[in-house]
N, C-alpha and C. Protein backbone atom coordinates (compact mmCIF):
# COMPACT_ATOMS: atom_id res chain seq x y z
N UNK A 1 74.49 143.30 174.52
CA UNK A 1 74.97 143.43 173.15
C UNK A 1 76.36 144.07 173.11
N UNK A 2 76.49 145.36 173.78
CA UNK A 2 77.74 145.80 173.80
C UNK A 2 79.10 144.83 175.02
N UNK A 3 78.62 144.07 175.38
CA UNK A 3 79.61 143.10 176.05
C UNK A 3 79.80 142.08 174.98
N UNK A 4 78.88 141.47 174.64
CA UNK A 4 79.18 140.63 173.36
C UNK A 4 80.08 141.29 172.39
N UNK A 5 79.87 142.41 171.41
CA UNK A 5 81.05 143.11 171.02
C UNK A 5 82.52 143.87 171.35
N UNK A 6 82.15 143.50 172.34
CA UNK A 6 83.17 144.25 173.45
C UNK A 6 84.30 142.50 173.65
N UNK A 7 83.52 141.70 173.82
CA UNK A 7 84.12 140.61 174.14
C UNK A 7 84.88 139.99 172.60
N UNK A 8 84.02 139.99 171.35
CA UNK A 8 84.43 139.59 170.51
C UNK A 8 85.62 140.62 169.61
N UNK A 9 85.71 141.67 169.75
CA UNK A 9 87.05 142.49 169.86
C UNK A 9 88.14 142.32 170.56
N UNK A 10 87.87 141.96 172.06
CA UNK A 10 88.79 141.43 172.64
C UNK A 10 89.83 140.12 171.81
N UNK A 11 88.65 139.44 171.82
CA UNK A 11 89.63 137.83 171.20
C UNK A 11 89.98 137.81 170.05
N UNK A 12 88.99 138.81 168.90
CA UNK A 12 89.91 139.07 167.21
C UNK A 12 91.33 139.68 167.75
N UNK A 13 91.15 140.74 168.77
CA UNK A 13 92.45 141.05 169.24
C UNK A 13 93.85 140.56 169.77
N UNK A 14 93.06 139.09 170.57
CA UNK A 14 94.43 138.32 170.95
C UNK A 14 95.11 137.73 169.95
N UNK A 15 93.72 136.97 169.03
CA UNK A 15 94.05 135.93 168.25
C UNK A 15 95.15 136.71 167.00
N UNK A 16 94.99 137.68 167.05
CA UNK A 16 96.09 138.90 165.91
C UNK A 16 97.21 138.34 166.71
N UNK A 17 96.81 139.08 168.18
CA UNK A 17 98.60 139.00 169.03
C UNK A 17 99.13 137.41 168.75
N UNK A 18 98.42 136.49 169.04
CA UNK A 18 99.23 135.17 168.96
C UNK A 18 99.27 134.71 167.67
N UNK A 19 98.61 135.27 166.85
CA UNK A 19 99.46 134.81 165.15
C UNK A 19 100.24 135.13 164.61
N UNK A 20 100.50 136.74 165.46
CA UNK A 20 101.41 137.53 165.01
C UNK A 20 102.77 137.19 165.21
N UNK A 21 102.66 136.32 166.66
CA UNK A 21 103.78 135.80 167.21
C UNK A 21 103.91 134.40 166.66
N UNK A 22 102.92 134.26 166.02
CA UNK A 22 103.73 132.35 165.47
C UNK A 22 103.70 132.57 163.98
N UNK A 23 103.00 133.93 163.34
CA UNK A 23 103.32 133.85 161.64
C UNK A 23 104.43 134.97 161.52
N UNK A 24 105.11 135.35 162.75
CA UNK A 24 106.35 135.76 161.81
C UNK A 24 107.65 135.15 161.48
N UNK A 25 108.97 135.28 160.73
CA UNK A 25 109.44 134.95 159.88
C UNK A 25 110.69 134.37 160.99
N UNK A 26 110.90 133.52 161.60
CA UNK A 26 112.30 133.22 162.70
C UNK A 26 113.74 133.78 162.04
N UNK A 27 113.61 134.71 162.27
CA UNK A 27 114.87 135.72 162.02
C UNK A 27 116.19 135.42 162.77
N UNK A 28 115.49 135.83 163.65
CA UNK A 28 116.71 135.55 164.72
C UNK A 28 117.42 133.98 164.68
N UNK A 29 116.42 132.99 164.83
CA UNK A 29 116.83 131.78 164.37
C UNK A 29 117.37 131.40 162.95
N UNK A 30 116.96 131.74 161.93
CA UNK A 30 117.50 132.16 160.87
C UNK A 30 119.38 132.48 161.09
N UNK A 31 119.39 133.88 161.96
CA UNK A 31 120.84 134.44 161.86
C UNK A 31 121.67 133.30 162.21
N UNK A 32 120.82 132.57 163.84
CA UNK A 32 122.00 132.06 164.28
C UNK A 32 122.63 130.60 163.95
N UNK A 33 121.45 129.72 163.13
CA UNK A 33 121.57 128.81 162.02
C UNK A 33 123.05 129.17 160.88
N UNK A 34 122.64 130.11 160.57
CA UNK A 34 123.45 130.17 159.22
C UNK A 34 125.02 131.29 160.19
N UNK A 35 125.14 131.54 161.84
CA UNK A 35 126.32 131.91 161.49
C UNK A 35 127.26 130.18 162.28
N UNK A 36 126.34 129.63 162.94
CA UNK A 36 126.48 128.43 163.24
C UNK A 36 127.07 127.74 161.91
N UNK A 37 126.73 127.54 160.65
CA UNK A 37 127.46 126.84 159.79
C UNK A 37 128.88 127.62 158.67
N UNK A 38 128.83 128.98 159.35
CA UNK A 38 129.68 129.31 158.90
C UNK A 38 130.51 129.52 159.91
N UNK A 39 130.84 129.16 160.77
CA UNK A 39 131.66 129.10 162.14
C UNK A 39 132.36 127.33 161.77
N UNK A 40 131.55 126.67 161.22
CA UNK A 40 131.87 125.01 160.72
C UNK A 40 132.42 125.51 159.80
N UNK A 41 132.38 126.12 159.03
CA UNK A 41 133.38 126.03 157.08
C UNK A 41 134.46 126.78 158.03
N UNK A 42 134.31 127.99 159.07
CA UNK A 42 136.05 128.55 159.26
C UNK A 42 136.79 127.54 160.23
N UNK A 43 135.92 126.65 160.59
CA UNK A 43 136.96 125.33 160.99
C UNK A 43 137.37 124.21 159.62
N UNK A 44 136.82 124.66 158.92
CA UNK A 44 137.35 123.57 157.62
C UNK A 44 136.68 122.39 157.41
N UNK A 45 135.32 122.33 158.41
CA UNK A 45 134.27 121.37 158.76
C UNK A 45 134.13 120.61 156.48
N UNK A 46 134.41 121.58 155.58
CA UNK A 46 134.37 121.28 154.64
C UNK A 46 135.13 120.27 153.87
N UNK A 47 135.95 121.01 154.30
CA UNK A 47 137.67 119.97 153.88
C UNK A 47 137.66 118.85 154.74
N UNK A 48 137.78 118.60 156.36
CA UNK A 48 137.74 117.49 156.98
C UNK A 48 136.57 116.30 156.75
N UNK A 49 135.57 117.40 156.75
CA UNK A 49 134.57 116.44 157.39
C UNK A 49 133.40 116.86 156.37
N UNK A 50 133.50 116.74 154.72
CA UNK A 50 132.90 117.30 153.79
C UNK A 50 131.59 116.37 154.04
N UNK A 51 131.32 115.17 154.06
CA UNK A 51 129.92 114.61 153.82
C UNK A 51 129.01 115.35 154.65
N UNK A 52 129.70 115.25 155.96
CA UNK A 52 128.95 115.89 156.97
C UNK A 52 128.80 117.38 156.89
N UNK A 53 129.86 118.42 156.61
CA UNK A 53 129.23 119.62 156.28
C UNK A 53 128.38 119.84 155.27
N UNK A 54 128.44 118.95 154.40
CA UNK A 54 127.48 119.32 153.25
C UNK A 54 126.17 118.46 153.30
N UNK A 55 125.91 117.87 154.28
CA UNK A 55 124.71 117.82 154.77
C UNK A 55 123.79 118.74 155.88
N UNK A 56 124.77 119.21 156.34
CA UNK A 56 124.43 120.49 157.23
C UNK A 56 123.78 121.58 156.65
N UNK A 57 124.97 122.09 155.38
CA UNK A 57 124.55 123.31 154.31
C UNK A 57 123.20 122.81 153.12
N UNK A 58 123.27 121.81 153.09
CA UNK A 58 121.99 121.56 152.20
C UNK A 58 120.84 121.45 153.12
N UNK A 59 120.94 121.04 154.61
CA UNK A 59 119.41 120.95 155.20
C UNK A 59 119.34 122.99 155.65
N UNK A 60 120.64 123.42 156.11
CA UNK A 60 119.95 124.94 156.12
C UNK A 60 119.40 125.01 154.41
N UNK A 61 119.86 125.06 153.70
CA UNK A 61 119.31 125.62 152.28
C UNK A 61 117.64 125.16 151.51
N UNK A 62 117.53 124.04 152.42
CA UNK A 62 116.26 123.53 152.54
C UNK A 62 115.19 124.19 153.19
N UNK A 63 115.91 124.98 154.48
CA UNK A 63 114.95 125.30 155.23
C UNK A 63 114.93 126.50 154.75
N UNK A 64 115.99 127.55 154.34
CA UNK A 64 115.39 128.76 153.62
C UNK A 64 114.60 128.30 152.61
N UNK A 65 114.91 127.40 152.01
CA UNK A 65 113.84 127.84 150.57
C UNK A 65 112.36 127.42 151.14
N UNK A 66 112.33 126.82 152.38
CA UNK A 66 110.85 126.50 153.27
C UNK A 66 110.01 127.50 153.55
N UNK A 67 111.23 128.28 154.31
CA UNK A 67 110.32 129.67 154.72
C UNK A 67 110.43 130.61 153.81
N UNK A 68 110.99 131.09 152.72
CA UNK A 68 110.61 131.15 151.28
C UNK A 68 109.44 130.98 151.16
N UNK A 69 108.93 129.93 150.76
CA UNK A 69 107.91 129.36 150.32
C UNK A 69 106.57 129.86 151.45
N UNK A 70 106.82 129.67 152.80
CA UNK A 70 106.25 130.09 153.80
C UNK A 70 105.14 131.52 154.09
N UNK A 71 106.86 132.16 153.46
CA UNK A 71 106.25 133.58 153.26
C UNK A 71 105.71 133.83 152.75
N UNK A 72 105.42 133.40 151.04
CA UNK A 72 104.49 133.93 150.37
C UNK A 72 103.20 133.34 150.81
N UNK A 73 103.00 132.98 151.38
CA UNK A 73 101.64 131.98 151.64
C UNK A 73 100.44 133.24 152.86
N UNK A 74 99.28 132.83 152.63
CA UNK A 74 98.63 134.66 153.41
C UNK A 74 99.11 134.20 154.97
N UNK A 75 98.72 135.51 155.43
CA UNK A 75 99.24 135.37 156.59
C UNK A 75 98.69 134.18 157.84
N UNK A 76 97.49 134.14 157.08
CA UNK A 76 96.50 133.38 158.47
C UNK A 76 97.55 131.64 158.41
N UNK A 77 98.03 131.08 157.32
CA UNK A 77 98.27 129.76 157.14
C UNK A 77 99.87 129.87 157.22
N UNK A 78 100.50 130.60 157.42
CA UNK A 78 101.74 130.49 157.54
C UNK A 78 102.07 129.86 159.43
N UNK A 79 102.93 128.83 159.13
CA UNK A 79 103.49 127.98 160.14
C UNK A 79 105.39 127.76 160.15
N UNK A 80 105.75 128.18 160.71
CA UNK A 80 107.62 128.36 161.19
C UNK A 80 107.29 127.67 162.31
N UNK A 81 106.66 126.75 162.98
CA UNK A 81 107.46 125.85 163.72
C UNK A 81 108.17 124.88 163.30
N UNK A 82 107.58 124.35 162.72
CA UNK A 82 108.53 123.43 161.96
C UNK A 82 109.90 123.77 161.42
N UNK A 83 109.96 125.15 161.06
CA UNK A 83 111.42 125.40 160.30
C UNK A 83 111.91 126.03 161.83
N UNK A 84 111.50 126.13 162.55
CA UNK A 84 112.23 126.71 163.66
C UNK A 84 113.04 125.78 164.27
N UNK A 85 112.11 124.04 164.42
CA UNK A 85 112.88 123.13 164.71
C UNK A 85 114.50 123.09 164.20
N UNK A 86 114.00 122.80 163.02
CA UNK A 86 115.17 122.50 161.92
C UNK A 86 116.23 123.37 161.96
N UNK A 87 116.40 124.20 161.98
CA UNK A 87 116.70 125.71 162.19
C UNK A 87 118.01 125.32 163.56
N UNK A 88 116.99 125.19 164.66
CA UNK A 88 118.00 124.96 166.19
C UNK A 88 118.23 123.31 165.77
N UNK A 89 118.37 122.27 164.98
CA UNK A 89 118.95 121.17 164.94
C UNK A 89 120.39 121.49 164.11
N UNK A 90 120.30 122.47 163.71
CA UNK A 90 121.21 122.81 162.54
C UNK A 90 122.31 123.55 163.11
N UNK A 91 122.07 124.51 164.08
CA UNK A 91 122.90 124.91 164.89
C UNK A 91 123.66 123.64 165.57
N UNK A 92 123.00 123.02 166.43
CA UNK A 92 123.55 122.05 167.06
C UNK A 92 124.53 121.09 166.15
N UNK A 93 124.27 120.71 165.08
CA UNK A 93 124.97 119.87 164.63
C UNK A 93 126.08 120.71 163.75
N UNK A 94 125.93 122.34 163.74
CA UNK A 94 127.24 122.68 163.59
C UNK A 94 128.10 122.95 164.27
N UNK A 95 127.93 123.10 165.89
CA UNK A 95 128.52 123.26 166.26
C UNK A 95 129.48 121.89 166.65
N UNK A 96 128.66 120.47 166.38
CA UNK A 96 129.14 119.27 166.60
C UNK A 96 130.70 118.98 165.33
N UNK A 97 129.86 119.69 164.21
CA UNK A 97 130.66 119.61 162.96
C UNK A 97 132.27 120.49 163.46
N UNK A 98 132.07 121.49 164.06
CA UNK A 98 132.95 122.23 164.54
C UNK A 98 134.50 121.30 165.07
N UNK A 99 133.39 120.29 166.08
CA UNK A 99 134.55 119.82 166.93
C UNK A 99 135.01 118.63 166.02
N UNK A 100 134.04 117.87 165.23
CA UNK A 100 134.94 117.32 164.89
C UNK A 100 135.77 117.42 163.46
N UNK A 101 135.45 118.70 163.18
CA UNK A 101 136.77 118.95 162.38
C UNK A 101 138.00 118.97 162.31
N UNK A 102 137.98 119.89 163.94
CA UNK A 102 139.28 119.99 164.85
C UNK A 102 140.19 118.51 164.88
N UNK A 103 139.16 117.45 165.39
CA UNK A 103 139.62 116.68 165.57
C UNK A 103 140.22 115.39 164.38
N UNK A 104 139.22 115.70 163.28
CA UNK A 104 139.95 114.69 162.23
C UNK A 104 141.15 115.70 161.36
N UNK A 105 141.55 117.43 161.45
CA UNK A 105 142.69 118.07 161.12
C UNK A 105 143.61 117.13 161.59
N UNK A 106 143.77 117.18 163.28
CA UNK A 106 144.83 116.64 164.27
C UNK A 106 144.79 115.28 163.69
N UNK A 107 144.21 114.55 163.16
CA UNK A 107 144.05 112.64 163.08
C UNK A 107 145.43 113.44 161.67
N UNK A 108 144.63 113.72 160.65
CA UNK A 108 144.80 113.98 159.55
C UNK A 108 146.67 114.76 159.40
N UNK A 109 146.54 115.62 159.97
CA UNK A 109 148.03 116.08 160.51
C UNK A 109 149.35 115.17 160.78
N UNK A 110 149.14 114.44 162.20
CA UNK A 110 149.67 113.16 162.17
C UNK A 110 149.99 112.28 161.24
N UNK A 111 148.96 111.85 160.40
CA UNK A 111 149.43 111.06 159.42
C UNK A 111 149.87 111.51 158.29
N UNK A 112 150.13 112.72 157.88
CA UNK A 112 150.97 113.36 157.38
C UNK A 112 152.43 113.50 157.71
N UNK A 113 152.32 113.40 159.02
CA UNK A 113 153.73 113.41 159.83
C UNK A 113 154.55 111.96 159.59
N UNK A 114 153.54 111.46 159.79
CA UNK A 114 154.35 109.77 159.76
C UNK A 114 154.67 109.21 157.99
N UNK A 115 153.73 109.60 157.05
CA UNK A 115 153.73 109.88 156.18
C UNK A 115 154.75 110.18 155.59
N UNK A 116 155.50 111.78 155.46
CA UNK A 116 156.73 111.99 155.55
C UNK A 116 158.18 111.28 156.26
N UNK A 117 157.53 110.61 156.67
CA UNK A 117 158.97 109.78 157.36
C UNK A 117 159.12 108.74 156.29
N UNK A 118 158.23 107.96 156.45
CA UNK A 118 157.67 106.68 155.30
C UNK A 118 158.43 107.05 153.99
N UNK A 119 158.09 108.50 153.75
CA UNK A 119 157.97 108.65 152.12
C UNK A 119 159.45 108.90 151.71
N UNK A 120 160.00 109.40 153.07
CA UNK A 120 161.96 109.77 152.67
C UNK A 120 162.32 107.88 152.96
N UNK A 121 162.12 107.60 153.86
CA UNK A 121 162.46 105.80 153.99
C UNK A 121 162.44 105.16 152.72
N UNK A 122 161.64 105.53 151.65
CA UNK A 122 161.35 104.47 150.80
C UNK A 122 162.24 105.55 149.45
N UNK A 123 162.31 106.63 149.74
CA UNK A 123 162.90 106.86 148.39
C UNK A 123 164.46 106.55 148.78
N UNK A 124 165.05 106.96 150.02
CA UNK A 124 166.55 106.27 150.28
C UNK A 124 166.40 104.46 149.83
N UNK A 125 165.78 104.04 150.24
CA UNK A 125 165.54 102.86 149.99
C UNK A 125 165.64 102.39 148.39
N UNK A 126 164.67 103.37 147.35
CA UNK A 126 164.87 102.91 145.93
C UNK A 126 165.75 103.78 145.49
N UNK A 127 166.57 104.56 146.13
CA UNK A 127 168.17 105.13 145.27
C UNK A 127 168.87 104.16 145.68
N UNK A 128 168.59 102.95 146.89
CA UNK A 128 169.68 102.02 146.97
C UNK A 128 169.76 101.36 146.14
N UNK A 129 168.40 100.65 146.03
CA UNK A 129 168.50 99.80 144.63
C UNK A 129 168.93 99.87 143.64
N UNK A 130 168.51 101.35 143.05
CA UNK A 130 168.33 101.70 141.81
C UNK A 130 170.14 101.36 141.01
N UNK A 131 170.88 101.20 142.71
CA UNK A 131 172.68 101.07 142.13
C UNK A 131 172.93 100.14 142.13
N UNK A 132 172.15 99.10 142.28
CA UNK A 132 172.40 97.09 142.05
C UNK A 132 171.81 96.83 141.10
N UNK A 133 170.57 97.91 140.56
CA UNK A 133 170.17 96.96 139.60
C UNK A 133 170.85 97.12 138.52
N UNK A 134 169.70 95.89 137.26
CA UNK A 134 171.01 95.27 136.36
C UNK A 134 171.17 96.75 135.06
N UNK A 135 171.70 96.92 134.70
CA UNK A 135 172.68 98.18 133.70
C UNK A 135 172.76 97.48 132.39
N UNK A 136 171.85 96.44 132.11
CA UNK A 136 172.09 96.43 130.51
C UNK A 136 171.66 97.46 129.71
N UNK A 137 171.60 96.93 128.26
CA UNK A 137 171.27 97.46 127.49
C UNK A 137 169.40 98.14 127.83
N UNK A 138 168.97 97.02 127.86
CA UNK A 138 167.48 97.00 128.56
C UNK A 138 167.22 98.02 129.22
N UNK A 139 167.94 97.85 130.45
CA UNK A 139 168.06 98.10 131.72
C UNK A 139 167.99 99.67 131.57
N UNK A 140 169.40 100.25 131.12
CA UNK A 140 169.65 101.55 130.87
C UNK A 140 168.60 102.50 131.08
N UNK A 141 167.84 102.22 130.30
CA UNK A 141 166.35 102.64 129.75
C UNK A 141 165.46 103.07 130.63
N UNK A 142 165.21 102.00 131.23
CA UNK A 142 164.19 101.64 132.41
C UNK A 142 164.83 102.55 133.43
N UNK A 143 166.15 102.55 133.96
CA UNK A 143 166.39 102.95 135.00
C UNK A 143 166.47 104.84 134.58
N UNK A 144 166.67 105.23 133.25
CA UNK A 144 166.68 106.23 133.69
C UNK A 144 164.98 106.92 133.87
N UNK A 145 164.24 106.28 133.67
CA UNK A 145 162.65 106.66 133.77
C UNK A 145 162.54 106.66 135.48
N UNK A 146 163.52 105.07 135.66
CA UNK A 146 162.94 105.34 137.24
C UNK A 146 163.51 106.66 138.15
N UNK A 147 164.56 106.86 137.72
CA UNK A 147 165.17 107.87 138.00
C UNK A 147 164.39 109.54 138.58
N UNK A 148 163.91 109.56 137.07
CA UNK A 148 163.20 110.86 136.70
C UNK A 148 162.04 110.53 137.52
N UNK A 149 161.68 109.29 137.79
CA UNK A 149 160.32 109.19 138.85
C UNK A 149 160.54 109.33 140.36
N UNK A 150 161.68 109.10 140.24
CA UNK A 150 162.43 109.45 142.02
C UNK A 150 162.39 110.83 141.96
N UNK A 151 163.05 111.54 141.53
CA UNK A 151 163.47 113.63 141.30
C UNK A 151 161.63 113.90 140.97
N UNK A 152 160.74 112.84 140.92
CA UNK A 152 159.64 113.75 140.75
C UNK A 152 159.27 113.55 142.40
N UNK A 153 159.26 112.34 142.87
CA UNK A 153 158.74 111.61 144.52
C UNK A 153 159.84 112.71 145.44
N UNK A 154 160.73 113.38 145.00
CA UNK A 154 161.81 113.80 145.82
C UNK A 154 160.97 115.11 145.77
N UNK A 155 160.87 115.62 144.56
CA UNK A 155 159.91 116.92 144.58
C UNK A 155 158.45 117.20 145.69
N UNK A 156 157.95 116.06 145.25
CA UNK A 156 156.70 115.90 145.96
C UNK A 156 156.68 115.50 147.55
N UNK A 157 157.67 115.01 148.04
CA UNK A 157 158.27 115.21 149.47
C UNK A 157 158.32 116.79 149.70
N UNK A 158 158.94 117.79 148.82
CA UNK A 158 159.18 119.08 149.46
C UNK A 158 158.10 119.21 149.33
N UNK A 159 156.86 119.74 148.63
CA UNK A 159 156.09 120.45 148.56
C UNK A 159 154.94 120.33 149.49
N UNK A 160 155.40 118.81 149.93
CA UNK A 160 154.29 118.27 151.00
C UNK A 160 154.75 119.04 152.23
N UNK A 161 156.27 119.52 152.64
CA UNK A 161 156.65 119.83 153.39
C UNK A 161 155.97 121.28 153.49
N UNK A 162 155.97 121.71 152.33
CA UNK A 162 155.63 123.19 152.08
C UNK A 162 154.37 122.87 152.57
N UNK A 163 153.33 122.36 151.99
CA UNK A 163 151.90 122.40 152.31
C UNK A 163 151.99 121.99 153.93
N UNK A 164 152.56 120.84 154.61
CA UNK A 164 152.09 120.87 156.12
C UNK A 164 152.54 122.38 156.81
N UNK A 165 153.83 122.76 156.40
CA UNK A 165 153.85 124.11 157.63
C UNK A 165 152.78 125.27 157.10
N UNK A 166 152.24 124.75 156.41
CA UNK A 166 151.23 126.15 155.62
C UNK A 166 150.04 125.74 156.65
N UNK A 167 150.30 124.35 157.30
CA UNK A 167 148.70 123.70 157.75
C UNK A 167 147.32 123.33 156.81
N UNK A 168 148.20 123.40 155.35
CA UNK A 168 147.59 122.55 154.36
C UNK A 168 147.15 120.98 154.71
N UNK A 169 146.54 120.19 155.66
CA UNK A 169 146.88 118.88 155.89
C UNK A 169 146.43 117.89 154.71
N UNK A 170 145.15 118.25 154.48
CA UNK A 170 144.71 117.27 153.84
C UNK A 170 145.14 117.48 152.54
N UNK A 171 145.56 118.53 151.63
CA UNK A 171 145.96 118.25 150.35
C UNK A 171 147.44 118.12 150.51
N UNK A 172 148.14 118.36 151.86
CA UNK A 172 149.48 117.32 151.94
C UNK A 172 149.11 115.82 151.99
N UNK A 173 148.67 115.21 152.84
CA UNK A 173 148.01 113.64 152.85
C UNK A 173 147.68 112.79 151.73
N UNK A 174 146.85 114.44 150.67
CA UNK A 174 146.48 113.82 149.51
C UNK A 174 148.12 113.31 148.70
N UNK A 175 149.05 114.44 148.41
CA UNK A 175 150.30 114.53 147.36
C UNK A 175 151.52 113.47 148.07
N UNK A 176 151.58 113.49 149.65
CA UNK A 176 152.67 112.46 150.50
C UNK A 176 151.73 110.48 150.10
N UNK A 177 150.72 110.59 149.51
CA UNK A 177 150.08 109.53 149.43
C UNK A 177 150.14 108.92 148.07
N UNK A 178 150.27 110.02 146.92
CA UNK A 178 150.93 109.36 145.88
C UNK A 178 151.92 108.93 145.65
N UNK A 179 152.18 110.15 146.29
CA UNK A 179 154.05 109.72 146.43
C UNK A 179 154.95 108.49 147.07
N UNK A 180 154.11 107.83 148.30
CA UNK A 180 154.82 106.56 148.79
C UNK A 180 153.80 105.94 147.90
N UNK A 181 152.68 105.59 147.08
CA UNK A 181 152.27 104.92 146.17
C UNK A 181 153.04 104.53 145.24
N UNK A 182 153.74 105.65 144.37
CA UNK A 182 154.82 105.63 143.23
C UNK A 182 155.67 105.03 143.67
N UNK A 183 156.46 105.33 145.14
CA UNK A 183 157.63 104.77 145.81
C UNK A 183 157.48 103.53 146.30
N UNK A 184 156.51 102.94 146.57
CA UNK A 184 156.16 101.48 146.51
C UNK A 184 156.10 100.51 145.66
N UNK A 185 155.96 100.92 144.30
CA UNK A 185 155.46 100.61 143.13
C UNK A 185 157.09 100.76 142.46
N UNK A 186 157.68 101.42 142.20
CA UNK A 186 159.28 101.28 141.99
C UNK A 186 160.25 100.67 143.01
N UNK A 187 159.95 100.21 143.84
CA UNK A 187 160.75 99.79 145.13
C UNK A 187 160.44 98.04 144.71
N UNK A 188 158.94 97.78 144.38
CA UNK A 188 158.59 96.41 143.45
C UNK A 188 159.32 96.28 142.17
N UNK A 189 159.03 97.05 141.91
CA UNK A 189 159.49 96.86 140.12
C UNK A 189 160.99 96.25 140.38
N UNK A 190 161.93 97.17 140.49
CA UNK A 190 163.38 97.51 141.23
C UNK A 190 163.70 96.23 141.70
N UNK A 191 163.19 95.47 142.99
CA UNK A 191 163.59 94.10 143.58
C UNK A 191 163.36 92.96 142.39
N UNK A 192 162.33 93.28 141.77
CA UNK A 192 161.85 92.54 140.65
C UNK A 192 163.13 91.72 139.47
N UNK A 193 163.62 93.30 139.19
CA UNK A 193 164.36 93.37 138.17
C UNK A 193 165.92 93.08 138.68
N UNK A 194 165.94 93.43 139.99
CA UNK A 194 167.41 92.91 140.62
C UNK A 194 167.07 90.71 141.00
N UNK A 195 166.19 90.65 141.41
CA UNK A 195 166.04 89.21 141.24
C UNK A 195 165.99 88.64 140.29
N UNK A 196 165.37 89.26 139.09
CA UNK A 196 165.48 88.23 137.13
C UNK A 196 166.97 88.26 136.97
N UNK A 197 167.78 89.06 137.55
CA UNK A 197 169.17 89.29 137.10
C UNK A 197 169.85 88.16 137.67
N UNK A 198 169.70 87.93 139.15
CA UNK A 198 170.21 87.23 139.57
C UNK A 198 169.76 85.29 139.80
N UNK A 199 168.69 85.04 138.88
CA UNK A 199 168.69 83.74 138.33
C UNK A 199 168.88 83.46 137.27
N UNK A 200 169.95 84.53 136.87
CA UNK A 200 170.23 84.29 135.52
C UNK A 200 171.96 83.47 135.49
């Protein structure tokens, strides 16, 4: 009798130790999840590579509100393997997010660079025009709008300049992209209006 109780103390005893060890709360995994995706936002994993970080930050935010939910639940039925998985997938894919942030900045950079070349090419290009085309009455008009749309594309060249040495890339990419848009779009107009002139 006293081995039988002796024995069944024993195993209420383990079975504590090994629940104790699978119903508590992955903390540690927890920390290193969430400094894993904030190691991705101080690479800019947000700005570059937003779909993908913000699938990252919504599956951690999933998994807290899991083990949330987890916790309140009694102790005997609480299960963190599952969020433990999730947890170390999340790390991993921030640290993936990491690199390729790095790497679409540098894509992104570049074409900012070339960008700026493009964008002074085309505005020398429509101040050439802008001195052939035709000067009527009409004309007058038109050209001084295009004008004021060049001194704005001329503006928006500096500031792009300002934003790349800041290592602003992508909201330079964004402003150097309207800007040869506009400058494309008056560089048409412009040939347009110098060719009606001249089948006349």
């Amino acid at each position: 009798m006293k081995n039988k109780i002796l024995f069944s103390v024993l195993t209420l005893g383990l079975l504590v130790v090994l629940a104790t060890g699978c119903q508590k709360a992955p903390q540690v995994q927890m920390d290193l999840a969430k400094a894993a995706v904030d190691s991705a936002k101080n690479a800019e994993a947000d700005t570059y590579i937003a779909a993908e970080f913000n699938a990252i930050q919504d599956s951690l935010n999933m998994v807290m509100t899991n083990i949330e939910t987890i916790n309140s639940q009694s102790f005997w039925k609480r299960n963190y393997k599952p969020s433990i998985a999730q947890l170390d997938a999340i790390v991993v894919a921030s640290n993936a997010a990491v690199t390729n942030a790095v790497a679409k900045k540098e894509e992104v950079k570049a074409k900012v660079e070339a960008s700026l070349t493009e964008a002074a090419a085309l505005l020398a290009e429509d101040q050439a025009l802008i001195l052939k085309a035709p000067k009527g009455k009409e004309g007058k008009a038109a050209l001084e709008a295009i004008q004021q749309d060049l001194t704005v594309i001329e503006a928006s060249i500096a500031e792009t300049t300002v934003l790349f040495n800041e290592g602003k890339y992508m909201a330079a990419n964004d402003k150097i992209s309207a800007a040869i848009e506009k400058a494309n779009s008056i560089k048409q107009e412009l040939n347009d209006a110098i060719a009606k002139y001249k089948k006349r």
